[in-house]
Structure formats: C-alpha cells, structure tokens
PDB file of N, CA and C in Angstrom:
ATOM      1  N   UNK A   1      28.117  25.962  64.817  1.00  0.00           N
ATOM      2  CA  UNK A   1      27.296  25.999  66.003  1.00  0.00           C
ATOM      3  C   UNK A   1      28.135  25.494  67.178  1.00  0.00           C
ATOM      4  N   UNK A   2      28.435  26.237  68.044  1.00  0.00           N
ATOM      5  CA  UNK A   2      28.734  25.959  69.757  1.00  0.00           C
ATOM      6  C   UNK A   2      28.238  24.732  70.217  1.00  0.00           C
ATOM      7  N   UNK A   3      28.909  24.182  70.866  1.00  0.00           N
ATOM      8  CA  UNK A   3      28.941  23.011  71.720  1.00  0.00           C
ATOM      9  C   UNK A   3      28.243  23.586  73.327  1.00  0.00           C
ATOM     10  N   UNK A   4      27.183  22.992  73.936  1.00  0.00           N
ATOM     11  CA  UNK A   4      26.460  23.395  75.014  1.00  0.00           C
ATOM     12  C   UNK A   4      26.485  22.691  76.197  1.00  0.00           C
ATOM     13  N   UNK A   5      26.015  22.785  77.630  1.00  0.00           N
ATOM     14  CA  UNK A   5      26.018  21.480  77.863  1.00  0.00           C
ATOM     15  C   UNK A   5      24.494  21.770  78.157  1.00  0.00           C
ATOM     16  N   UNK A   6      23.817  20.931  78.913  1.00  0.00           N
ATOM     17  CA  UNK A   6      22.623  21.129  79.428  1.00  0.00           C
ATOM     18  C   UNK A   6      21.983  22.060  79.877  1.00  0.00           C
ATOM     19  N   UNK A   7      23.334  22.156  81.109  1.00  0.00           N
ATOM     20  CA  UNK A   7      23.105  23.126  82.145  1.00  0.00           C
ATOM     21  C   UNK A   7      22.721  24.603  81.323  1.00  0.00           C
ATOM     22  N   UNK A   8      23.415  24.741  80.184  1.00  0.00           N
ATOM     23  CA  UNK A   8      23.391  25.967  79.899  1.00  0.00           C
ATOM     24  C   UNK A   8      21.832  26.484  79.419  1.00  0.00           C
ATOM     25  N   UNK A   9      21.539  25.024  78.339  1.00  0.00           N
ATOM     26  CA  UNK A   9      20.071  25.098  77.530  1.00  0.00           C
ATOM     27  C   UNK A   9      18.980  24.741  78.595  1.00  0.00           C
ATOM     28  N   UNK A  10      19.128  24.022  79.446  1.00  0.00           N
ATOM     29  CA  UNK A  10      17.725  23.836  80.353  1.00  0.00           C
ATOM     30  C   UNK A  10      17.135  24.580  80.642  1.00  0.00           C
ATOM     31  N   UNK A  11      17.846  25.719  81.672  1.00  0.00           N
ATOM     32  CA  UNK A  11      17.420  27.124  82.422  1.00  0.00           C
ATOM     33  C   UNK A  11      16.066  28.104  81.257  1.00  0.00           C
ATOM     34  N   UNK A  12      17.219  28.411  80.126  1.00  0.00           N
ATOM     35  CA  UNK A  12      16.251  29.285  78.978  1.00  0.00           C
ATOM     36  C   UNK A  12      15.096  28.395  78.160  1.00  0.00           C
ATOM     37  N   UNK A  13      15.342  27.269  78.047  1.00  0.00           N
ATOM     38  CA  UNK A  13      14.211  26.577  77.666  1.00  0.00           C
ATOM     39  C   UNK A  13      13.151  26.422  78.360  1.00  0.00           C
ATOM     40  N   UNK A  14      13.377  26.300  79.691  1.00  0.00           N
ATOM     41  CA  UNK A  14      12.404  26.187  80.639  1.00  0.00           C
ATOM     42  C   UNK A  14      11.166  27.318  81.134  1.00  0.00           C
ATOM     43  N   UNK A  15      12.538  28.367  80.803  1.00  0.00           N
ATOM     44  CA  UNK A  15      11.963  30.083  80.543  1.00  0.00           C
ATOM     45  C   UNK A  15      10.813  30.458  79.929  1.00  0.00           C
ATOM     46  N   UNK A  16      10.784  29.840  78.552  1.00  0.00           N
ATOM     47  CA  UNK A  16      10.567  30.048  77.554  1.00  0.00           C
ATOM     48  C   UNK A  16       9.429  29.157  77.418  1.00  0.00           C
ATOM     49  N   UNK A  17       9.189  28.096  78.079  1.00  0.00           N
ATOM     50  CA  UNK A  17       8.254  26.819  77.537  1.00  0.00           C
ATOM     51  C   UNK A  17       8.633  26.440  76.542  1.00  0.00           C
ATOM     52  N   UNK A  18       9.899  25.675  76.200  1.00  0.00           N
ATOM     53  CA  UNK A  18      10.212  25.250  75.475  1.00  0.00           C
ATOM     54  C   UNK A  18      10.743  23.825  75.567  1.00  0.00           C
ATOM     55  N   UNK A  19      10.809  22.940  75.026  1.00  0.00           N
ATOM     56  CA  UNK A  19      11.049  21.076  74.738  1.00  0.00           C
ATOM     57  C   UNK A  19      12.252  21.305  74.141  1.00  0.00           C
ATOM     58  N   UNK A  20      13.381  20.420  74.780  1.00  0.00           N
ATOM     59  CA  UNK A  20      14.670  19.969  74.517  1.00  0.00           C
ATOM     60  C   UNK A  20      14.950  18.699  73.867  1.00  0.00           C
ATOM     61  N   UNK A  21      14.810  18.840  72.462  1.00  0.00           N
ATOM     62  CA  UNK A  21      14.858  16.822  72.542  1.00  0.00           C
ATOM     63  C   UNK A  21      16.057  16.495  72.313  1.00  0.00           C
ATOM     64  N   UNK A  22      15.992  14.660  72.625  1.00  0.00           N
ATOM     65  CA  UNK A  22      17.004  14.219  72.781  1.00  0.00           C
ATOM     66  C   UNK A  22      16.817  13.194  71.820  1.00  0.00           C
ATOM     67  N   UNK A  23      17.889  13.032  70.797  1.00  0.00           N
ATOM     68  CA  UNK A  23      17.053  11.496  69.584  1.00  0.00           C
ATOM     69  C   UNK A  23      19.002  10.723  69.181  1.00  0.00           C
ATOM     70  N   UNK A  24      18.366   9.587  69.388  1.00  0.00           N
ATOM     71  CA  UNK A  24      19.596   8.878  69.052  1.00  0.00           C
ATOM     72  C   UNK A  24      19.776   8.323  67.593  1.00  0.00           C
ATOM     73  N   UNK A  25      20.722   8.699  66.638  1.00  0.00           N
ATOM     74  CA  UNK A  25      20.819   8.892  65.352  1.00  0.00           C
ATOM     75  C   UNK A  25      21.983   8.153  65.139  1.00  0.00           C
ATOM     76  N   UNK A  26      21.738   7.426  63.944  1.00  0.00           N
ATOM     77  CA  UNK A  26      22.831   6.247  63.432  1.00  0.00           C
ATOM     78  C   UNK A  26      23.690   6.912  62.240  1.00  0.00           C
ATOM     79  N   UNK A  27      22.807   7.836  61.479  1.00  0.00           N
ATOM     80  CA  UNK A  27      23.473   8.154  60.229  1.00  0.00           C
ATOM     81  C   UNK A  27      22.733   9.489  59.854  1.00  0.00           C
ATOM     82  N   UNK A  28      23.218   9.982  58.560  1.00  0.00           N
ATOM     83  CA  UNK A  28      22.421  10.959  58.264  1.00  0.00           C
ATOM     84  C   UNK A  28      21.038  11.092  57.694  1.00  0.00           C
ATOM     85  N   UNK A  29      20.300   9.692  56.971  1.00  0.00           N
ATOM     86  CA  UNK A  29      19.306   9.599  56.479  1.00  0.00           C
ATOM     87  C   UNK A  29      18.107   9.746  58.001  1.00  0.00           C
ATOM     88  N   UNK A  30      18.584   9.167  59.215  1.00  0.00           N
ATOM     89  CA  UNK A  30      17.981   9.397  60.125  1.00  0.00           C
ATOM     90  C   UNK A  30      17.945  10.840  60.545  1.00  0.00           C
ATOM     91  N   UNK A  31      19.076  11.264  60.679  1.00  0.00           N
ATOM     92  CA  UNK A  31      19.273  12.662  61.016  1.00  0.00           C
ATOM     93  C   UNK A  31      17.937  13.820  60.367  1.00  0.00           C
ATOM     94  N   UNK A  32      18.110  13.359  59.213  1.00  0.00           N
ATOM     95  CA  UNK A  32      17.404  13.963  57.924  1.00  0.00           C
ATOM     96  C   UNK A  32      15.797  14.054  58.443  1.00  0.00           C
ATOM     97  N   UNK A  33      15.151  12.579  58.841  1.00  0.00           N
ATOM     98  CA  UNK A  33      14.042  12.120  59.326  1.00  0.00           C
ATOM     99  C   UNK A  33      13.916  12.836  60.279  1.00  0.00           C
ATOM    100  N   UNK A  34      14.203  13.237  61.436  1.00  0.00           N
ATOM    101  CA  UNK A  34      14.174  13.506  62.382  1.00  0.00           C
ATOM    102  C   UNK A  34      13.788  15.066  62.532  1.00  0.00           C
ATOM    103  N   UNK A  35      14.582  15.823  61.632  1.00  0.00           N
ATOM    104  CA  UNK A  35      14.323  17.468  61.232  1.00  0.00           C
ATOM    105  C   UNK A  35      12.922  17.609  60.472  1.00  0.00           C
ATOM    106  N   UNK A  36      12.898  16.757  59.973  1.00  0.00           N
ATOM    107  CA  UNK A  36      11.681  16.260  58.848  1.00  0.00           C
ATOM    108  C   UNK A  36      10.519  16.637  59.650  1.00  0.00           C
ATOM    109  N   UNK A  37      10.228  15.475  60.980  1.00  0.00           N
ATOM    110  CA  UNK A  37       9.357  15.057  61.212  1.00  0.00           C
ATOM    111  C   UNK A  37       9.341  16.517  62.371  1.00  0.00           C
ATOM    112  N   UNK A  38       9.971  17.127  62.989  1.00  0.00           N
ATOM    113  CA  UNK A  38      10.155  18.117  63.876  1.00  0.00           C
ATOM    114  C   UNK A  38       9.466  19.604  63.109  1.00  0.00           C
ATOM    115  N   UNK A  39       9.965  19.553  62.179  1.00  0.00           N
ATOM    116  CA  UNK A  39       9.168  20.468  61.198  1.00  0.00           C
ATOM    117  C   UNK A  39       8.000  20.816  60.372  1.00  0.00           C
ATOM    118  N   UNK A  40       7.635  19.547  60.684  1.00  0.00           N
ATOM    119  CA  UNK A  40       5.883  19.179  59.891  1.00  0.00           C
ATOM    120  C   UNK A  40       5.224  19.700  61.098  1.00  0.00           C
ATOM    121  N   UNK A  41       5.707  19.561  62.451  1.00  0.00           N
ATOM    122  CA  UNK A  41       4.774  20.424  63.708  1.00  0.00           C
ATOM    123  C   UNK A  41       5.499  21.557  64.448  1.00  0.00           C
ATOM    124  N   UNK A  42       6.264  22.403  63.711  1.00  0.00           N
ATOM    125  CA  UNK A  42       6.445  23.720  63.975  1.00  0.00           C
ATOM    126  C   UNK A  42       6.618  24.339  63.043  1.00  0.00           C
ATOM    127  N   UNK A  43       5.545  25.496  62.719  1.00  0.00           N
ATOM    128  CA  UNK A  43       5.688  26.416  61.959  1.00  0.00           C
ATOM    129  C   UNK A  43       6.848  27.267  61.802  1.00  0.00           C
ATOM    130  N   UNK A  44       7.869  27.308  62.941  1.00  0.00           N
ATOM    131  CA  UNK A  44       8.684  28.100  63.115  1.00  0.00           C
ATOM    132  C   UNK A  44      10.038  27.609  62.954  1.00  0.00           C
ATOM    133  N   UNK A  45       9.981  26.750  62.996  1.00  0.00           N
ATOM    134  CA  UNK A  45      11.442  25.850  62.183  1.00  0.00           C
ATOM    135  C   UNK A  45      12.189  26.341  61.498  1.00  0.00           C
ATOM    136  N   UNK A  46      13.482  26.507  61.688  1.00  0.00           N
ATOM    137  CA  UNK A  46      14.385  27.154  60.640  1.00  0.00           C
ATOM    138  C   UNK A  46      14.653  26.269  59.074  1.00  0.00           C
ATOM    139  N   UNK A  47      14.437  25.370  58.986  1.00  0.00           N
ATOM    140  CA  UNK A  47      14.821  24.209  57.840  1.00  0.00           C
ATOM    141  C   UNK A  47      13.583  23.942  57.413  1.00  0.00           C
ATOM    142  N   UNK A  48      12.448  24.268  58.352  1.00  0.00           N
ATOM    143  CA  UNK A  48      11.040  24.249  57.429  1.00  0.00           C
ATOM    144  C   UNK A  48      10.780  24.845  56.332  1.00  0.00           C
ATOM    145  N   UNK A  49      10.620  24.147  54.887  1.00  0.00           N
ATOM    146  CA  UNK A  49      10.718  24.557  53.617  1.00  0.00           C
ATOM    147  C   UNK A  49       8.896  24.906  52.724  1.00  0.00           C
ATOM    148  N   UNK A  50       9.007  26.523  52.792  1.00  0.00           N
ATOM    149  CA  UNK A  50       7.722  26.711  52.476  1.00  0.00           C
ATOM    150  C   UNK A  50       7.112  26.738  51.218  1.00  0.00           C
TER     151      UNK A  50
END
C-alpha cells in the first residue's frame, strides 16, 4: 500500500462522505483492536470476517 499525504485523501473523502481516522498505536495487539472495533460498525470492511 502507497504512502499518502492528507492532502491527497481529504479532497475524495470529503467527496464521498467519508471519515478519515486517525488512532495512535503502540504495537500490533492494538493495531489488531482497532480494525476489530472499526469493523463491528461497517458492513463494508475489507478484513470484516463473515
């Protein structure tokens, strides 16, 4: 996956009605949490496991 900066993702997200988050992560068990919890409220999630 490409490296972005803002500028690039703001514009089309904004387009789109879409939320950019931003989460500060220590390790991977957090990392893990974080996809976790992002995916229990979007159906559309790519890592959402059905």
């Amino acid at each position: 996956m490409p490296l972005v900066t803002m500028k690039d993702i703001l514009p089309a997200a904004r387009r789109a009605g879409h939320a950019i988050g931003a989460f500060n992560i220590a390790n991977f068990e957090t990392a893990g949490a974080v996809i976790t919890a992002a995916c229990s409220t979007d159906r559309r999630c790519p890592w959402r496991k059905t």
